[in-house]
Protein backbone atom coordinates (compact mmCIF):
# COMPACT_ATOMS: atom_id res chain seq x y z
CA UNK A 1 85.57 248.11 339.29
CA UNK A 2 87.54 249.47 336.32
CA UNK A 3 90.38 246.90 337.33
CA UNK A 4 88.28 244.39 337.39
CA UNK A 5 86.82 245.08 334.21
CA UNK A 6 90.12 245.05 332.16
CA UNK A 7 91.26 242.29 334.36
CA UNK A 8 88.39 240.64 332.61
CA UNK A 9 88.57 241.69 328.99
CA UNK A 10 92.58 240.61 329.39
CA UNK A 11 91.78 237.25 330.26
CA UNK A 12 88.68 236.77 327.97
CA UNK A 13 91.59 238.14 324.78
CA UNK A 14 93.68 235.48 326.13
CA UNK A 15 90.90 232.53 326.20
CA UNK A 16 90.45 233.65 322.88
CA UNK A 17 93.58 234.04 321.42
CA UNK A 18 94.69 230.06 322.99
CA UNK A 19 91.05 228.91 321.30
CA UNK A 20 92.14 230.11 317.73
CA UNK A 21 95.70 229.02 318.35
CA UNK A 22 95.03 225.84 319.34
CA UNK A 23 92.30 225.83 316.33
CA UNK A 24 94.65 226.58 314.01
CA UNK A 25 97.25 224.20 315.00
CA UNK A 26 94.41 221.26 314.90
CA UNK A 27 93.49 222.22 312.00
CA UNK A 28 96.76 222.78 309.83
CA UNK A 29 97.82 219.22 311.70
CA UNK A 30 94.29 217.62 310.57
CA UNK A 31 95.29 219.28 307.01
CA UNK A 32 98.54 217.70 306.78
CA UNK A 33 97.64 214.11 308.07
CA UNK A 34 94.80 213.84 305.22
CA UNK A 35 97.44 214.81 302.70
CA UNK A 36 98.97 211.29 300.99
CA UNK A 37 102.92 212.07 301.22
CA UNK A 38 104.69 210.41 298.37
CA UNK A 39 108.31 210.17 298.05
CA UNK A 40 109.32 209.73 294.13
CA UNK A 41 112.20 209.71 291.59
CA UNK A 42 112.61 212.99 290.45
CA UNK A 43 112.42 211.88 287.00
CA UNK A 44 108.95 210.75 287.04
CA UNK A 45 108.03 214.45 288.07
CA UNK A 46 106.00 214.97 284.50
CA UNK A 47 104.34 211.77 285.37
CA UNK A 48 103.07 212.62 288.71
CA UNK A 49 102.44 216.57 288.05
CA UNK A 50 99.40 215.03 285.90
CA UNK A 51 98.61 212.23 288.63
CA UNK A 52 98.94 215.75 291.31
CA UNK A 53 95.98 217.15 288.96
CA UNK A 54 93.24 214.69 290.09
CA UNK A 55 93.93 215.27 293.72
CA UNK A 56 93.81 218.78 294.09
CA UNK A 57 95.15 219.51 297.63
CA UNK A 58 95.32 215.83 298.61
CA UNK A 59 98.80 215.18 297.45
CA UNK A 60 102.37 216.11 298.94
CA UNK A 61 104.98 214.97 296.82
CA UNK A 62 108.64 215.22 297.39
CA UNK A 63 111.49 214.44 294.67
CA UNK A 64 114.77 213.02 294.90
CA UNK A 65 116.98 210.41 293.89
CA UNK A 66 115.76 207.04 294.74
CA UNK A 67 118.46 205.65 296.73
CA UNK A 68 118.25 208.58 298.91
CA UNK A 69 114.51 208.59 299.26
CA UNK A 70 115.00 204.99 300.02
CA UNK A 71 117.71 206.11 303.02
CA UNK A 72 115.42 208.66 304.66
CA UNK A 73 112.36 206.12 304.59
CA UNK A 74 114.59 203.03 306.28
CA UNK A 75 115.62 206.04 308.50
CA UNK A 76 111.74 207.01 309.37
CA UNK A 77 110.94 209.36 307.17
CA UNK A 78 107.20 209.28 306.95
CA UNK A 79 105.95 208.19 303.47
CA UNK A 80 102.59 206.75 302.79
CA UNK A 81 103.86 205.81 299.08
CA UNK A 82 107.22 205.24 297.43
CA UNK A 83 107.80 205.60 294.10
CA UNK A 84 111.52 204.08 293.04
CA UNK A 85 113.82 203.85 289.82
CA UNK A 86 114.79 200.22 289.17
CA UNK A 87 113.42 197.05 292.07
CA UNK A 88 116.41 197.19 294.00
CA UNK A 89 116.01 200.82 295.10
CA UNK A 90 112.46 199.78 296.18
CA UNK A 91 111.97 198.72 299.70
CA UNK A 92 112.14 195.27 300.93
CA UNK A 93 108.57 193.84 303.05
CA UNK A 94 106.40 196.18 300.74
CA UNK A 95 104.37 194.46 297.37
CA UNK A 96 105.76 196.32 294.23
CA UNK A 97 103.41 197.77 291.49
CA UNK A 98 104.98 198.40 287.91
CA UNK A 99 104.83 201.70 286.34
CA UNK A 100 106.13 203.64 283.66
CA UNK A 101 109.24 202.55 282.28
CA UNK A 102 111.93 205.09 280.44
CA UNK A 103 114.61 204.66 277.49
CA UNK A 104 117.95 206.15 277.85
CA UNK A 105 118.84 208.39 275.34
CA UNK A 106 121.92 210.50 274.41
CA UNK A 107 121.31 213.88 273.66
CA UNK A 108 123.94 216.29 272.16
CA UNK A 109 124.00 219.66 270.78
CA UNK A 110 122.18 220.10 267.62
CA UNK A 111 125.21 221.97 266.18
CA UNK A 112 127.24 219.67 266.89
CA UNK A 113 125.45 218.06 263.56
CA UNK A 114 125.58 213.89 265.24
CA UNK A 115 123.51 210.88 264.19
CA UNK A 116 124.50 208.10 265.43
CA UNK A 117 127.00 206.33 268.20
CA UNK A 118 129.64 205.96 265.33
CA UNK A 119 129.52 209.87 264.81
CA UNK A 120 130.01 210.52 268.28
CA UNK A 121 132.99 208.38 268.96
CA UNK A 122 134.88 210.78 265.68
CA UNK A 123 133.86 213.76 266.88
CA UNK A 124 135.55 215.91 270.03
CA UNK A 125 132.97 216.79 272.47
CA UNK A 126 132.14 217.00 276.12
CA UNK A 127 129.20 214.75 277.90
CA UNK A 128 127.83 214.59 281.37
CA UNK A 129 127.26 211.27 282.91
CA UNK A 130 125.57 210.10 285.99
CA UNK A 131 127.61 207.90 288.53
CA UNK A 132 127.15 203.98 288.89
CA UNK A 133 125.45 204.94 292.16
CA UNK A 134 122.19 205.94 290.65
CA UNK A 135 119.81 204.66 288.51
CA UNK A 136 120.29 206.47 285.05
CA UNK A 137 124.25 205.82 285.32
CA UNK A 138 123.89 202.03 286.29
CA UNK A 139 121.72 201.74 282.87
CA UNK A 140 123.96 203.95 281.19
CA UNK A 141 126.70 201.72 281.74
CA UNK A 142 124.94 198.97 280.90
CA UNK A 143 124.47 200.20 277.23
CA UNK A 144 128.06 201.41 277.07
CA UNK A 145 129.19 197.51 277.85
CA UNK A 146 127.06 195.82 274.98
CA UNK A 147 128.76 198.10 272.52
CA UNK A 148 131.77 197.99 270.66
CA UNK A 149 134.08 198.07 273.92
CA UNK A 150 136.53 200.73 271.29
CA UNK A 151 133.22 203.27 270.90
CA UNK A 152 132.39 202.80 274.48
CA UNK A 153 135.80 203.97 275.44
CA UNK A 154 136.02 206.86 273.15
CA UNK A 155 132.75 208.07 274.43
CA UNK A 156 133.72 207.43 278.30
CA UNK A 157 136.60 209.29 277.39
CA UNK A 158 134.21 212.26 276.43
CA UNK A 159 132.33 212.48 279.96
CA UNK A 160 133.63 214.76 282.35
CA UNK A 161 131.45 214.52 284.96
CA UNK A 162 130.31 211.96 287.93
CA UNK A 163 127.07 213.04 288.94
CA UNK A 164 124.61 212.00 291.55
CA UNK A 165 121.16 212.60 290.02
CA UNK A 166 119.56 212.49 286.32
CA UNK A 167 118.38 215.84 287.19
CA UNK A 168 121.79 216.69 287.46
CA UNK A 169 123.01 215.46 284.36
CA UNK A 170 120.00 217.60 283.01
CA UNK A 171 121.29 220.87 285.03
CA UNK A 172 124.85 220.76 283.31
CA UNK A 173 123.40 220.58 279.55
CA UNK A 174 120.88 223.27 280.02
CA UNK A 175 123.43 225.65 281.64
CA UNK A 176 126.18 225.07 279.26
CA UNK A 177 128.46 223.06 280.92
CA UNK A 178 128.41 219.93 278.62
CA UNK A 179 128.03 219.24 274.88
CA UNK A 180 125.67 216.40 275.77
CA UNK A 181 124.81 213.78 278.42
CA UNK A 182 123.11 209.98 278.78
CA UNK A 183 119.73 211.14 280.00
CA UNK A 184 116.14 209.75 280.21
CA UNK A 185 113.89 210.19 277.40
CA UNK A 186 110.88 212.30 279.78
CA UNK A 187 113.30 214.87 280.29
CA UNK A 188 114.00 215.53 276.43
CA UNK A 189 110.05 215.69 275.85
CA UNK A 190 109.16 217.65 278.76
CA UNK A 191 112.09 219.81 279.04
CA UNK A 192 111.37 222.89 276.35
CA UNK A 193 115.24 224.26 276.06
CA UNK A 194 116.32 220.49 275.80
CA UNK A 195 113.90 219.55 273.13
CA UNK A 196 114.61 223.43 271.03
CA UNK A 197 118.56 222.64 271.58
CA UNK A 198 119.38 218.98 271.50
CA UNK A 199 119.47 215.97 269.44
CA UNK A 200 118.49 212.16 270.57
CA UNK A 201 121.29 209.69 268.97
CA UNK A 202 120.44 206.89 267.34
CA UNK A 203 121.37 203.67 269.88
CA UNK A 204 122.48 200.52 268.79
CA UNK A 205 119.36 199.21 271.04
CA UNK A 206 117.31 200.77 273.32
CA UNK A 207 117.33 200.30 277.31
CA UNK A 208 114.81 200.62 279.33
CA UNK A 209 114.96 202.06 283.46
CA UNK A 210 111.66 200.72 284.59
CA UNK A 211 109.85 202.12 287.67
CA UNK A 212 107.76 200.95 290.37
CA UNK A 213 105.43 201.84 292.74
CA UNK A 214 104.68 200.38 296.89
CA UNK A 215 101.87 201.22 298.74
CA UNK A 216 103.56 201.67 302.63
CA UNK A 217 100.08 202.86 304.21
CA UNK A 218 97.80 199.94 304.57
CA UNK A 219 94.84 202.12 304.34
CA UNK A 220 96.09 203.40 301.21
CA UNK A 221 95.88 199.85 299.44
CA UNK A 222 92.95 199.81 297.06
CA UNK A 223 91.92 203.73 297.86
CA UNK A 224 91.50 206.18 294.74
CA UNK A 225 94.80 206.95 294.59
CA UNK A 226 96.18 203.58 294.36
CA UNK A 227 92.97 202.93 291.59
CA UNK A 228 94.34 205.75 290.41
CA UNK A 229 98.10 205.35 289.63
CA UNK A 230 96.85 201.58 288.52
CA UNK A 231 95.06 203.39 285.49
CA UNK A 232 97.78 205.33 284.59
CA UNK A 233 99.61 202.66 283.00
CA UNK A 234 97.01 200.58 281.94
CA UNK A 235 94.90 203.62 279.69
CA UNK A 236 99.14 203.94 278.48
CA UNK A 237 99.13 207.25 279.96
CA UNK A 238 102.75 207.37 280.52
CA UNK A 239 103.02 207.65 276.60
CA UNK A 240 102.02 210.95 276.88
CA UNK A 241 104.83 212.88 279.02
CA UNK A 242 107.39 210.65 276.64
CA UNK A 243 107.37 207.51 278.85
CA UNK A 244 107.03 203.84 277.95
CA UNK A 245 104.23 201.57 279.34
């Protein structure tokens, strides 16, 4: 009687136990599948950290470079929005929404005591640069073409690096490595030891990396979200985290 009595209890734990696992499982799997997964440019990480704020729990974002979030997507990586640095890195099939747009600068030591491009191109200092590959370095050489081609080569001459990623570029002046870099504009506002420690150059013009949206869920087309990152631009939010509209 005994035996039969633990026999029971042993199986009734077990019942149990499979119930809550199983719960658990359905329910961390329900969890994920309402979150909307977005796949964005790192850069625009100030950008969508306020977007993030309005969807409290709702949102999973995950940063990279755009032409490798672009790779793992056409590789079926599952992404119910894509947010991408310049139209090309955006996917073909998919309608593309404008959104904030941001102006290179080139930030260099404040001790180094620079104003302008002509400064720079006298002085003896070291600068990061991102690679033609990405989307900061392809705009970065464009700027570096529609100057004097004798400034543009003294200030190539000054870059000593070939990175992959903005963020990178970013990485190297904050640590020490560099005297300066090309960078985007959102990371001298929103990064605190860039903004204490660097100086923005005056350029001859200003250039502009503009970014875009696409909606890959079809459910997701008109939802709050979309709404949502719609309003953004138009109430000239992007302003704010040192963005243009």
């Amino acid at each position: 009687m005994l035996y039969k009595k633990k026999s029971f209890i042993t199986l009734f734990s077990i019942i149990i136990i499979v119930f809550f696992s199983v719960y658990i499982t359905f329910n961390t799997h329900s969890s994920s599948n309402e979150k909307t997964i977005i796949f964005a440019a790192s850069s625009l990480q100030p950008a969508l950290d306020d977007v993030e704020k309005n969807f409290k729990n709702k949102l999973l974002i995950q940063y990279n470079g755009s032409q490798i979030l672009k790779h793992q997507i056409e590789n079926g990586a599952n992404a119910d929005i894509f947010f991408c640095a310049t139209q090309e890195k955006c996917l073909a099939d998919y309608i593309v929404y404008p959104f904030c747009s941001n102006k290179l600068v080139l930030s260099v030591k404040k001790e180094l005591f620079l104003n302008n491009i002509t400064d720079a191109v006298n002085k003896d200092f070291s600068l990061a640069y991102a690679s033609k590959e990405v989307p900061l370095g392809l705009i970065t050489n464009k700027y570096l073409l529609s100057i004097n081609q004798d400034d543009a080569k003294a200030i190539i001459d000054k870059m000593i690096t070939n990175d992959l990623s903005a963020s990178s570029v970013v990485n190297r002046m904050v640590t020490g490595q560099v005297d300066g870099g090309f960078i985007y504009k959102s990371y001298v506002v929103n990064n605190i030891y860039i903004r204490q420690n660097f100086k923005n150059l005056e350029l001859k013009y200003d250039v502009l990396q503009p970014y875009f949206f696409q909606i890959l869920s079809p459910s997701l087309v008109n939802s709050d979200v979309h709404k949502h990152l719609i309003s953004f631009v138009n109430e000239s939010n992007c302003l704010s985290y040192g963005y243009e509209n």
